[in-house]
N, C-alpha and C. Protein backbone atom coordinates (compact mmCIF):
# COMPACT_ATOMS: atom_id res chain seq x y z
N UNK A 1 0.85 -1.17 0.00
CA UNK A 1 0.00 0.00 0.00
C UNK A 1 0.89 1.24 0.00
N UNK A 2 0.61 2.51 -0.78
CA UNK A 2 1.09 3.36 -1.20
C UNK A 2 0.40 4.43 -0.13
N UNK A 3 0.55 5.27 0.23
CA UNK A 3 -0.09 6.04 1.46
C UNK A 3 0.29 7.50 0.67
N UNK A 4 -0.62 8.88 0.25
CA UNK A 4 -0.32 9.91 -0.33
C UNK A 4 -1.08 10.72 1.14
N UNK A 5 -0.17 11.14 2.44
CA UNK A 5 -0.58 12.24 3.46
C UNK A 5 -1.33 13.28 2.91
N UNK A 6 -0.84 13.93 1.85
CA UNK A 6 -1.34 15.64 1.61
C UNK A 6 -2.28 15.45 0.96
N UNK A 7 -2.77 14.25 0.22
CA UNK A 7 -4.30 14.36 -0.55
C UNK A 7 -5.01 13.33 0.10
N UNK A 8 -4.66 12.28 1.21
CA UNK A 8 -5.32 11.67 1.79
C UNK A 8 -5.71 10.26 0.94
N UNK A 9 -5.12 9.95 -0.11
CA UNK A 9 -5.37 9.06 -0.79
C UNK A 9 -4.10 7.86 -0.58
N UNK A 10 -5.22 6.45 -1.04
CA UNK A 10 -4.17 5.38 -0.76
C UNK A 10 -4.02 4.84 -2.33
N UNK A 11 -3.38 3.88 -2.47
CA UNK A 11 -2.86 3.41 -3.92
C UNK A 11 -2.65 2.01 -3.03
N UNK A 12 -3.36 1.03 -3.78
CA UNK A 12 -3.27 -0.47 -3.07
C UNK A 12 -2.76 -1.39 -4.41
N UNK A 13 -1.79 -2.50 -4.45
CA UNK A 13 -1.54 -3.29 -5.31
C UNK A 13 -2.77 -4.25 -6.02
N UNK A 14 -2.90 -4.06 -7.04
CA UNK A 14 -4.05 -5.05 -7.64
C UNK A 14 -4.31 -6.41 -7.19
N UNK A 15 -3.13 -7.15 -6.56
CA UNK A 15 -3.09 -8.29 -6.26
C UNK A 15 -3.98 -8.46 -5.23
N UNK A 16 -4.46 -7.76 -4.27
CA UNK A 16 -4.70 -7.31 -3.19
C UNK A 16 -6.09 -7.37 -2.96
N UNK A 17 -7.00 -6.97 -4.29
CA UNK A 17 -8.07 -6.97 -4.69
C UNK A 17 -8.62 -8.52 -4.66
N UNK A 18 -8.06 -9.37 -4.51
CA UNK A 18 -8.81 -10.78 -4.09
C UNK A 18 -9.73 -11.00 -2.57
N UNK A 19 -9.07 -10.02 -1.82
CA UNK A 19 -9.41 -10.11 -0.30
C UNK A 19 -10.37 -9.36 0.06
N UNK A 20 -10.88 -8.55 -1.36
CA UNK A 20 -12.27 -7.67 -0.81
C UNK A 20 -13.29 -8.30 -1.63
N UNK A 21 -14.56 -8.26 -0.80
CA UNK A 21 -16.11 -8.71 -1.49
C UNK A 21 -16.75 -6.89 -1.64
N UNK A 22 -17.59 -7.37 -2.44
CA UNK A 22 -18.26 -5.42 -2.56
C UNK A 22 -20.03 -5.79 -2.65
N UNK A 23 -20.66 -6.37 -1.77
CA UNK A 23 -21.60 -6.83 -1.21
C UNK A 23 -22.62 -5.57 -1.84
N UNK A 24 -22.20 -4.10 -2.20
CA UNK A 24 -23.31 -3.72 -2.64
C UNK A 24 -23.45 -3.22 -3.72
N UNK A 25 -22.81 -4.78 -4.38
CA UNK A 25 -22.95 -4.67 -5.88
C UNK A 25 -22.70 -6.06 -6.30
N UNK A 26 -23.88 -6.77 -7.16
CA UNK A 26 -23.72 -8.23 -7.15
C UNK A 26 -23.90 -8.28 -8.46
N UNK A 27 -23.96 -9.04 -9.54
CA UNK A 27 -24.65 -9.54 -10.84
C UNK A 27 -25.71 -10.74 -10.37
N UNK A 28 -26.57 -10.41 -11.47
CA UNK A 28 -27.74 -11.50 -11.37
C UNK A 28 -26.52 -13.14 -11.09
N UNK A 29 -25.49 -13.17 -11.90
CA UNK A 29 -25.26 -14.34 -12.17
C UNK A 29 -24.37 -14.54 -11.21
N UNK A 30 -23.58 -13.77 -10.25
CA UNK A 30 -22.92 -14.43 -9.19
C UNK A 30 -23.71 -14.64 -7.88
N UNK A 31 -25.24 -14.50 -7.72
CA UNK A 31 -25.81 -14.64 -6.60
C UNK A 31 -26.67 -15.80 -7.30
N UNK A 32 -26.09 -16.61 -7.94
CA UNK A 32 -27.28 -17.11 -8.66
C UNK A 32 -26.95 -18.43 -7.75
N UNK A 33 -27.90 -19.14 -7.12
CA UNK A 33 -28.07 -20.17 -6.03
C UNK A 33 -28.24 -19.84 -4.76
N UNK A 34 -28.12 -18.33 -4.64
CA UNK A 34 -27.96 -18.17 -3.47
C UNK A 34 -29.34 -17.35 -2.92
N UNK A 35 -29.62 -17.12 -1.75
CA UNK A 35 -30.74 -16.61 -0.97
C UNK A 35 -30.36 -15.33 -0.38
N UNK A 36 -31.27 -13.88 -0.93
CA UNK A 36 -31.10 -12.62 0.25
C UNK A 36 -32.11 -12.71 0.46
N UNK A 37 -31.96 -12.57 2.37
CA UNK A 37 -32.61 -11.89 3.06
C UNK A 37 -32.70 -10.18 3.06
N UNK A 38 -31.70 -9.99 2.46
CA UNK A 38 -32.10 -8.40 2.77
C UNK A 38 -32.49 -7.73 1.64
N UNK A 39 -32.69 -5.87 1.93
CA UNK A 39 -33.11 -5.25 0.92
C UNK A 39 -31.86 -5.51 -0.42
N UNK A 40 -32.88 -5.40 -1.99
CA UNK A 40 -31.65 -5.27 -3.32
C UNK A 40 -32.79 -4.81 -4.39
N UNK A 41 -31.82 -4.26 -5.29
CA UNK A 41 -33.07 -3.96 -6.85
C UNK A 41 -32.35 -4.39 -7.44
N UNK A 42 -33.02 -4.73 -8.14
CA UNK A 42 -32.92 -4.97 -9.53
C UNK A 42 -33.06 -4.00 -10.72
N UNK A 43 -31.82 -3.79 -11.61
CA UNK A 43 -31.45 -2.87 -12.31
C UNK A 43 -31.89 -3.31 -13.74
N UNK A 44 -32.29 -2.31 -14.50
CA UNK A 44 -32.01 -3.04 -15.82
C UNK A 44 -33.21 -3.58 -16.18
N UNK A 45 -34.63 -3.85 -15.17
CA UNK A 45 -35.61 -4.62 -15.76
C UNK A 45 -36.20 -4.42 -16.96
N UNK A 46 -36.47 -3.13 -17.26
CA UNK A 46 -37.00 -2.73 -18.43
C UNK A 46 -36.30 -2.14 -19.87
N UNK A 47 -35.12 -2.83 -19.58
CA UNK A 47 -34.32 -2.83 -20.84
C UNK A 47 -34.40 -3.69 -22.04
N UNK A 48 -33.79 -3.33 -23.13
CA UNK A 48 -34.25 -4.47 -24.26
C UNK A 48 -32.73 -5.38 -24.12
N UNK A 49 -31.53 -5.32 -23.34
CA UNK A 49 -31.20 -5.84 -23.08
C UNK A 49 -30.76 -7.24 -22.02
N UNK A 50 -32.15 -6.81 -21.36
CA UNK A 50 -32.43 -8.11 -20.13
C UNK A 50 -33.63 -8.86 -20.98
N UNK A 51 -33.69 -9.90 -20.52
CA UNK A 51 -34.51 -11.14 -21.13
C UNK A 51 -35.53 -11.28 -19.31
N UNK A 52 -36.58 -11.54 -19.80
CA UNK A 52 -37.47 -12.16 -18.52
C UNK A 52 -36.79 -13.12 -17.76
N UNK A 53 -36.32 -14.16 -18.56
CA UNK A 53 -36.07 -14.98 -17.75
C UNK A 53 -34.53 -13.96 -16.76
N UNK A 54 -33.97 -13.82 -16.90
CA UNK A 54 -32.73 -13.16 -16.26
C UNK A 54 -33.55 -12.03 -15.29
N UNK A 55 -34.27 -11.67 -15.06
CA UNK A 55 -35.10 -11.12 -14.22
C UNK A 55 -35.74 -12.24 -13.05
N UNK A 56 -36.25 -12.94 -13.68
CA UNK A 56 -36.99 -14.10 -13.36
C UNK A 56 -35.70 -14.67 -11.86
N UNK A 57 -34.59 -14.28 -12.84
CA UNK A 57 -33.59 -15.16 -11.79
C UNK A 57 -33.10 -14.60 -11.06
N UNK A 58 -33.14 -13.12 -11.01
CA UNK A 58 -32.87 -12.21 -9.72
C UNK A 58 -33.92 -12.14 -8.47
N UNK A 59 -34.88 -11.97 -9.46
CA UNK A 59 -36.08 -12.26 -8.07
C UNK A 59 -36.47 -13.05 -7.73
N UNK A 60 -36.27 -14.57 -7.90
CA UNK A 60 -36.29 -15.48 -6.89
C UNK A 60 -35.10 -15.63 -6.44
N UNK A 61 -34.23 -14.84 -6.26
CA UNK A 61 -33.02 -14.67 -5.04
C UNK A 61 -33.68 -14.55 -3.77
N UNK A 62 -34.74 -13.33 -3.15
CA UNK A 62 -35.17 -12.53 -2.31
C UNK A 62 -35.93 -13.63 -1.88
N UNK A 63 -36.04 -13.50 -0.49
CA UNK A 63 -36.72 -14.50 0.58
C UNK A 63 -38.40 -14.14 0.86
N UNK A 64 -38.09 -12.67 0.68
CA UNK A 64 -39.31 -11.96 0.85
C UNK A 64 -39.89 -10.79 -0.39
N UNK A 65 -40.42 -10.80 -1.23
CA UNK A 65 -40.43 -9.72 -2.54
C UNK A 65 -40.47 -8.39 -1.77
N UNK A 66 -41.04 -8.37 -0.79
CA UNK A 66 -41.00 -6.85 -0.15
C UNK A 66 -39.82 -6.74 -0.34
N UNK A 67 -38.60 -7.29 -0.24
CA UNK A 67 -37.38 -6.58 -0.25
C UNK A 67 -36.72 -6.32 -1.30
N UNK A 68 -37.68 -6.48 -2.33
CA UNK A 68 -37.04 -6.50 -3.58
C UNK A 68 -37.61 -4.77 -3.99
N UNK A 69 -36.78 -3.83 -5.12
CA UNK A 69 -36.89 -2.89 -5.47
C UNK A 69 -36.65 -3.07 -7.13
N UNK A 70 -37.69 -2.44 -7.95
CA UNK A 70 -37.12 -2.53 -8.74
C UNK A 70 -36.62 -0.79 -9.77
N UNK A 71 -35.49 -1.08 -10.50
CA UNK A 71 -35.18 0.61 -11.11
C UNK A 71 -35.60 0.32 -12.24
N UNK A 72 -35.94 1.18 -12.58
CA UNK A 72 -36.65 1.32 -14.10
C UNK A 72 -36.23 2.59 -14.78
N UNK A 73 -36.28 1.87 -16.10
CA UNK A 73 -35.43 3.80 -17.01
C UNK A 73 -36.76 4.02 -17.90
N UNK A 74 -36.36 5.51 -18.10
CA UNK A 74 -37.22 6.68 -18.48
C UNK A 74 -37.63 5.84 -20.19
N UNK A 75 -38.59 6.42 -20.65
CA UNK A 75 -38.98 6.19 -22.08
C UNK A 75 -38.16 6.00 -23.22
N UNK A 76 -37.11 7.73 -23.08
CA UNK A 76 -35.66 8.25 -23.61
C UNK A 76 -34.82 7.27 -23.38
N UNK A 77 -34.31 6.75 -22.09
CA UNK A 77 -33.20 5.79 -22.27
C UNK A 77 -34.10 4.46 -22.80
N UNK A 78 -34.89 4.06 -23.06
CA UNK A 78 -35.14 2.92 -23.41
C UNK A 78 -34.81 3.10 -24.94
N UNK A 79 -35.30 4.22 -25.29
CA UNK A 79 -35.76 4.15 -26.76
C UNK A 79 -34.13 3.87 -27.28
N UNK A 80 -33.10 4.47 -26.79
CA UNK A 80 -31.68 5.06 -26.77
C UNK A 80 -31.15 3.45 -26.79
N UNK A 81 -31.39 2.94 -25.54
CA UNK A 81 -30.76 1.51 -25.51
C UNK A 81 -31.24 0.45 -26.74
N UNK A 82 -32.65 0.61 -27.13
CA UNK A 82 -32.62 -0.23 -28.25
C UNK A 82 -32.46 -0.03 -29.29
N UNK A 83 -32.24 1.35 -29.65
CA UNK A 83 -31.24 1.52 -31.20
C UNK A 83 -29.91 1.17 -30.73
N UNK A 84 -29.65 1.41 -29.76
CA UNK A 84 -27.94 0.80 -29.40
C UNK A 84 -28.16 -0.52 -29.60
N UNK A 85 -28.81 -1.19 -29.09
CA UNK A 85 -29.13 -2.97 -29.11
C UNK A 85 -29.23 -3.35 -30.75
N UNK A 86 -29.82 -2.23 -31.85
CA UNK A 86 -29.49 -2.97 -32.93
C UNK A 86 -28.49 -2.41 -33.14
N UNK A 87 -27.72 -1.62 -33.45
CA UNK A 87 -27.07 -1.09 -33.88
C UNK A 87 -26.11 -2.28 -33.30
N UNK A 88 -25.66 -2.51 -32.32
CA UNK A 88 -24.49 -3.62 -32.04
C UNK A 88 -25.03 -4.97 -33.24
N UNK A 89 -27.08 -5.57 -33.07
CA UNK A 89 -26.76 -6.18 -33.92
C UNK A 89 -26.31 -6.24 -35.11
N UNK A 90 -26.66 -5.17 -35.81
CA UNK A 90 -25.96 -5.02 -37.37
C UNK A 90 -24.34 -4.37 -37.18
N UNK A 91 -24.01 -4.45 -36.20
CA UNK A 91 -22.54 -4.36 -36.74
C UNK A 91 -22.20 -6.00 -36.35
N UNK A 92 -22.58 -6.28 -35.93
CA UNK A 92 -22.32 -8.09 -35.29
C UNK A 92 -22.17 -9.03 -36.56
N UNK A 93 -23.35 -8.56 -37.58
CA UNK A 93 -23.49 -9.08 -38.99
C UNK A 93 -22.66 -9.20 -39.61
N UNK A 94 -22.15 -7.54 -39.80
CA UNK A 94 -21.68 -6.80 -40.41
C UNK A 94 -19.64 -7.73 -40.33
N UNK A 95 -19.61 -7.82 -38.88
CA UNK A 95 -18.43 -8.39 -38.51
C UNK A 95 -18.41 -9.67 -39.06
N UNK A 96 -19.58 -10.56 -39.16
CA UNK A 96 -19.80 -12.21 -39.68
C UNK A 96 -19.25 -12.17 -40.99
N UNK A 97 -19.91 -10.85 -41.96
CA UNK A 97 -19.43 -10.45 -43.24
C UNK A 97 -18.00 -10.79 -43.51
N UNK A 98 -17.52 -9.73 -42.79
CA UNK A 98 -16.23 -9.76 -42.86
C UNK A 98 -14.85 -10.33 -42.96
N UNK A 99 -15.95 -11.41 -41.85
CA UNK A 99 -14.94 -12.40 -41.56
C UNK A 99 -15.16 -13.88 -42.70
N UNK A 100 -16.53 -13.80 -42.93
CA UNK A 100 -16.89 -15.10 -44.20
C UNK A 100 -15.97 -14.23 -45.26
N UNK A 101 -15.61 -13.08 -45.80
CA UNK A 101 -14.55 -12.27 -46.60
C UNK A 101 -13.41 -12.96 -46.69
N UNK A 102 -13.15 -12.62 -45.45
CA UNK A 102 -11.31 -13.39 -45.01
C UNK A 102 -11.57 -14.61 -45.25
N UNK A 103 -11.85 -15.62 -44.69
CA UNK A 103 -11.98 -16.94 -44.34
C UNK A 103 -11.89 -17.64 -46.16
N UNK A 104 -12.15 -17.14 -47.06
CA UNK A 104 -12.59 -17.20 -48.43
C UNK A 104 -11.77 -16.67 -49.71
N UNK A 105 -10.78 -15.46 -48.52
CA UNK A 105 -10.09 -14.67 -49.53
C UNK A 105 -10.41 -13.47 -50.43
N UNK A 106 -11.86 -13.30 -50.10
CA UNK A 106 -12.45 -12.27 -50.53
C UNK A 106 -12.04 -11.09 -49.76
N UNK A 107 -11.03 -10.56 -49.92
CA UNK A 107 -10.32 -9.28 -49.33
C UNK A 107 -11.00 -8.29 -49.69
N UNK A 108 -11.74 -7.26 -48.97
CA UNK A 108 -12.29 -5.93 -49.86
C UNK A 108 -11.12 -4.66 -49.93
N UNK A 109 -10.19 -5.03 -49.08
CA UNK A 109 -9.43 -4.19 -49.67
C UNK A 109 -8.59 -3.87 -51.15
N UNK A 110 -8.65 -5.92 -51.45
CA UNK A 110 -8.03 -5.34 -52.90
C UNK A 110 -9.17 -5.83 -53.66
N UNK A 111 -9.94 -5.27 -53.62
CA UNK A 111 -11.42 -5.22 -54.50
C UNK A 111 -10.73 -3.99 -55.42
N UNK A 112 -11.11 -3.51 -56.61
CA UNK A 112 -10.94 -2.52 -57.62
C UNK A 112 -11.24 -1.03 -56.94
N UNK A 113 -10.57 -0.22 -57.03
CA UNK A 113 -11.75 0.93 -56.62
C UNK A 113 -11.73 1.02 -55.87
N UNK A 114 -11.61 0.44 -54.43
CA UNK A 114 -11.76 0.11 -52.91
C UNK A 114 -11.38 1.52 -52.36
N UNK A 115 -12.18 2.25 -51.46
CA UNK A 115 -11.67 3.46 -51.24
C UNK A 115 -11.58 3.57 -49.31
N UNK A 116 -12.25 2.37 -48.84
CA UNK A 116 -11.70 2.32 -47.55
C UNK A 116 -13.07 2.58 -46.77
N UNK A 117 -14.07 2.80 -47.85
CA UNK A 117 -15.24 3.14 -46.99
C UNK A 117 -16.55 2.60 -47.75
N UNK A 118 -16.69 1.66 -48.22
CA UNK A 118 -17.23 0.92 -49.43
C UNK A 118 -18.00 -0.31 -48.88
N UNK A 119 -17.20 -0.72 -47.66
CA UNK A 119 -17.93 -2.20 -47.20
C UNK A 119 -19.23 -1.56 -46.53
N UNK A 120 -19.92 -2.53 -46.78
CA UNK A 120 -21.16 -2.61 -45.66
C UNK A 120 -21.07 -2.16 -44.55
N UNK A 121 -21.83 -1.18 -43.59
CA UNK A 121 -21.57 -0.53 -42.71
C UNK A 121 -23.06 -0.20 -41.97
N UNK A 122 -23.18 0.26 -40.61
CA UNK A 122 -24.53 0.18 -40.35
C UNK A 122 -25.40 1.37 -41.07
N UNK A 123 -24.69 2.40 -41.64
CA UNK A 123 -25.47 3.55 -42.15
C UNK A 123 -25.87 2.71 -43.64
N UNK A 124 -25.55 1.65 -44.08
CA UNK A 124 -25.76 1.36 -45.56
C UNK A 124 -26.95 0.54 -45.10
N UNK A 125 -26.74 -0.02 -43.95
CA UNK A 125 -28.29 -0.93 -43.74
C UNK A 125 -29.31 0.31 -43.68
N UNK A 126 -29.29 1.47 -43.04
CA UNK A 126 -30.42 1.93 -42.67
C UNK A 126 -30.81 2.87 -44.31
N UNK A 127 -30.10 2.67 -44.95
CA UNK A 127 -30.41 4.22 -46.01
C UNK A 127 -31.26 2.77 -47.59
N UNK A 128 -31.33 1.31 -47.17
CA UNK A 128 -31.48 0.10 -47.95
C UNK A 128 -33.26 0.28 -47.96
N UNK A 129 -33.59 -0.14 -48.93
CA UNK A 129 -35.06 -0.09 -49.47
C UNK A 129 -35.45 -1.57 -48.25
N UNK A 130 -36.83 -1.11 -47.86
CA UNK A 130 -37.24 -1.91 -47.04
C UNK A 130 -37.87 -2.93 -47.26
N UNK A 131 -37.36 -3.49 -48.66
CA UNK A 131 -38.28 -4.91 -49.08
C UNK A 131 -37.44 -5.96 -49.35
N UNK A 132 -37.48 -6.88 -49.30
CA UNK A 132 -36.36 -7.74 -50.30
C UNK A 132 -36.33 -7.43 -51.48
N UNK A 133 -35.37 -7.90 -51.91
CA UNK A 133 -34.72 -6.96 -53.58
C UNK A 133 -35.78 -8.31 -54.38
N UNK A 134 -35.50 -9.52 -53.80
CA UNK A 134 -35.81 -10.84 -54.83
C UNK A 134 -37.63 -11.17 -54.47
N UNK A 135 -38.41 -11.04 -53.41
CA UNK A 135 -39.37 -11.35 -53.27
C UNK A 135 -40.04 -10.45 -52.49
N UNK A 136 -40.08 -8.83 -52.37
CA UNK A 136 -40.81 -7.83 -52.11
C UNK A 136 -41.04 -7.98 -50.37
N UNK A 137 -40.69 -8.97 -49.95
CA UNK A 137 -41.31 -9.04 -48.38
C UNK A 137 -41.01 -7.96 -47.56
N UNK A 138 -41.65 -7.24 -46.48
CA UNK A 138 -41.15 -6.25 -45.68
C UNK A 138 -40.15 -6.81 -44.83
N UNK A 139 -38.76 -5.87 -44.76
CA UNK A 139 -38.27 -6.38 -43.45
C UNK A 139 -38.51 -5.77 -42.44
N UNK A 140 -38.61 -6.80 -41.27
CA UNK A 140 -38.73 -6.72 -39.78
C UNK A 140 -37.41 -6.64 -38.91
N UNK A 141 -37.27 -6.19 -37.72
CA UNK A 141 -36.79 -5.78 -36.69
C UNK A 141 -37.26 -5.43 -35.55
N UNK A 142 -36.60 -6.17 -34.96
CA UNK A 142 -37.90 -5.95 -33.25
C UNK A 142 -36.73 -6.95 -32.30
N UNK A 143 -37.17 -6.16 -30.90
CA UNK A 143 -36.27 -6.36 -30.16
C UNK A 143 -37.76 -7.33 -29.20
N UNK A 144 -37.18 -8.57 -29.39
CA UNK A 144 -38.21 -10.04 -28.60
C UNK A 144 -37.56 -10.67 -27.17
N UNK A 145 -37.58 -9.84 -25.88
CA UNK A 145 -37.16 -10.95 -24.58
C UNK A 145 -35.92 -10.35 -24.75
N UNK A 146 -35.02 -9.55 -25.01
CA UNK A 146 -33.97 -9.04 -24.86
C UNK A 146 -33.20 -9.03 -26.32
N UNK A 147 -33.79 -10.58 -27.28
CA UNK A 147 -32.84 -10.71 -28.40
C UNK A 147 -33.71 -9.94 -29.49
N UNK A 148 -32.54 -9.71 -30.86
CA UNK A 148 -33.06 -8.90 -31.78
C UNK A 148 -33.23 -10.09 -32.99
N UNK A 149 -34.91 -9.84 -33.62
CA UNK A 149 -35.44 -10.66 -34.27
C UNK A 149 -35.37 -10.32 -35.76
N UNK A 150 -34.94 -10.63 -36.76
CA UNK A 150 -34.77 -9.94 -37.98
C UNK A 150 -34.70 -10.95 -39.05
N UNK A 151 -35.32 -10.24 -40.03
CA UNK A 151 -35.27 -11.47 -41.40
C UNK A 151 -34.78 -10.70 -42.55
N UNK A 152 -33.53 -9.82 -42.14
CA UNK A 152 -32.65 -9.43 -42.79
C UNK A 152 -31.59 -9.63 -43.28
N UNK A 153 -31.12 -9.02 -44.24
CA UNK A 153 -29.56 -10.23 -45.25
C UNK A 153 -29.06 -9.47 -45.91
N UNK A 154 -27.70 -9.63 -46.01
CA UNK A 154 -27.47 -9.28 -47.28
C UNK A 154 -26.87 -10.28 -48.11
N UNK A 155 -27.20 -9.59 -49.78
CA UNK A 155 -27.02 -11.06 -50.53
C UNK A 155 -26.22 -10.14 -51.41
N UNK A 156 -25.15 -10.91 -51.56
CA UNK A 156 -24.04 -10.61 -53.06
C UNK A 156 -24.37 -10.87 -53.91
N UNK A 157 -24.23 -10.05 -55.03
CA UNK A 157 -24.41 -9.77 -56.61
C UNK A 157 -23.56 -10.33 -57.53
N UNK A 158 -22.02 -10.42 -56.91
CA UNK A 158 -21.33 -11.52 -57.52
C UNK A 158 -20.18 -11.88 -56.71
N UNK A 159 -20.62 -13.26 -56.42
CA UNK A 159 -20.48 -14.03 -55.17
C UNK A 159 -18.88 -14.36 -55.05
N UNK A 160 -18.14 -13.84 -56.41
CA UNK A 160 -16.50 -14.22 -55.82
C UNK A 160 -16.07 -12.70 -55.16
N UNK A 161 -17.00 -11.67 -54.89
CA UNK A 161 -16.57 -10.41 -54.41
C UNK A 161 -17.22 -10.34 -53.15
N UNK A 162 -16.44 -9.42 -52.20
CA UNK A 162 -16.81 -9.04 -51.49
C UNK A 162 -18.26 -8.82 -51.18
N UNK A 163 -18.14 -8.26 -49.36
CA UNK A 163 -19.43 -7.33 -48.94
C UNK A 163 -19.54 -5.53 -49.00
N UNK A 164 -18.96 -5.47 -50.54
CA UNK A 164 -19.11 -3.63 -50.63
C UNK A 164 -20.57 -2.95 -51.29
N UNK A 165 -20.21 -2.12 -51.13
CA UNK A 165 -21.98 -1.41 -51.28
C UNK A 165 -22.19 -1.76 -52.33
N UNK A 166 -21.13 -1.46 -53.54
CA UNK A 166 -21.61 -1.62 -55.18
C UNK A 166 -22.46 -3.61 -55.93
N UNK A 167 -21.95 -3.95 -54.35
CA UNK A 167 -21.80 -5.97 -54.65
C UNK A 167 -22.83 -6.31 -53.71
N UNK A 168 -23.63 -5.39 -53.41
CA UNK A 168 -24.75 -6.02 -52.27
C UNK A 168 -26.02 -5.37 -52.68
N UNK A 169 -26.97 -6.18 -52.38
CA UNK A 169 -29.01 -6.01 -52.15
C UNK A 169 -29.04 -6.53 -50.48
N UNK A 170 -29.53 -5.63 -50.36
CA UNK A 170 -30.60 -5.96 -48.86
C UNK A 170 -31.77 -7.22 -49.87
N UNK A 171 -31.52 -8.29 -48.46
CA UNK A 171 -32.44 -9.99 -49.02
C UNK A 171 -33.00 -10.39 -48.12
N UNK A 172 -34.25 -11.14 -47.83
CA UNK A 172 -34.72 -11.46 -46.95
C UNK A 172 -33.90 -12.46 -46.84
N UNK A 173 -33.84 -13.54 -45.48
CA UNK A 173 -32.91 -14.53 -45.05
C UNK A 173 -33.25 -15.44 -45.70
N UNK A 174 -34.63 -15.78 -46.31
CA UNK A 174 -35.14 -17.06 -47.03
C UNK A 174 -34.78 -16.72 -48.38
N UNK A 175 -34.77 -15.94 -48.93
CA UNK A 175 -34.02 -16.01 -50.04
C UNK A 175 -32.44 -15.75 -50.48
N UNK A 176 -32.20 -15.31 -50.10
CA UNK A 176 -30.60 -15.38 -49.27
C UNK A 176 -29.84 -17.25 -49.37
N UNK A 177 -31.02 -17.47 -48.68
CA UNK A 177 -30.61 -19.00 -48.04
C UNK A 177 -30.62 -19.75 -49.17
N UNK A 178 -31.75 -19.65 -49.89
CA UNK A 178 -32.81 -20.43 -50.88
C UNK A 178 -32.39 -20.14 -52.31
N UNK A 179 -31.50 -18.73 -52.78
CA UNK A 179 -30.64 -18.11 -53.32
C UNK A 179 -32.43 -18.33 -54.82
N UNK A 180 -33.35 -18.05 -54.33
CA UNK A 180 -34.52 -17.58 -54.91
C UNK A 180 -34.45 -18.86 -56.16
């Protein structure tokens, strides 16, 4: 331990950090088997990132529900957290892309033309006509129990190239799959 007199502050070795518990702050998943008796909330319930069941499993922790509290966020942060929630999913895609790219040899960097800003990106999903290119269906998006539900795709135009804007249609997943 590091001791600073004139600002009153300590500096402790990281190693050190094994020997403390911080009791007022738990995750659903490290109290998970276990029983409180005392007061706790539960954070996060009304997010599109918690699932029922993961709720489900915080509150049968509590011995008594009176002691349970729960926090809840405003309209604004909800709305906020679930464009964040897709937005991670379509870059998640977006990363699958990328990597079926590599894995294949389909490099978009030495694609022709390649200017560094060309691949698929989440602003190219949102600015994409909202039907399938091959069978008109609407696409959907909706955030179901925490996960994001979508029958969205993209499908290459010519399949030894890349995922760049000029080489892609927004596809529904069944035709995508089914390659129409």
């Amino acid at each position: 331990m590091i001791s600073n007199k004139e600002s009153n502050e300590m500096v402790f070795e990281t190693s050190i950090l094994k020997n403390f518990s911080l009791p007022y702050c738990s995750t659903c998943h490290s109290v998970q088997g276990a029983t409180i008796k005392d007061d706790f909330t539960i954070f996060h319930a009304n997010t599109p990132y918690t699932s029922r069941n993961f709720v489900w499993t915080a509150l049968t922790r509590a011995t008594d529900f009176k002691n349970v509290t729960f926090f809840e966020h405003t309209d604004k942060e909800i709305k906020r957290l679930e464009e964040s929630k897709l937005k991670q999913y379509f870059s998640l895609k977006i990363n699958g892309y990328k990597n079926q790219d590599l894995m294949v040899k389909r490099l978009y960097y030495t694609y022709p033309f390649f200017d560094g800003e060309r691949y698929v990106d989440y602003d190219w999903f949102t600015k994409q006509n909202k039907f399938c290119y091959h069978c008109g269906v609407n696409f959907y998006y909706e955030l179901n129990d925490g996960v994001v539900c979508s029958n969205m795709s993209v499908d290459r135009i010519d399949s030894t190239q890349c995922h760049i804007y000029n080489n892609c249609t927004m596809s529904c997943i069944y035709c995508n799959v089914n390659k129409y």
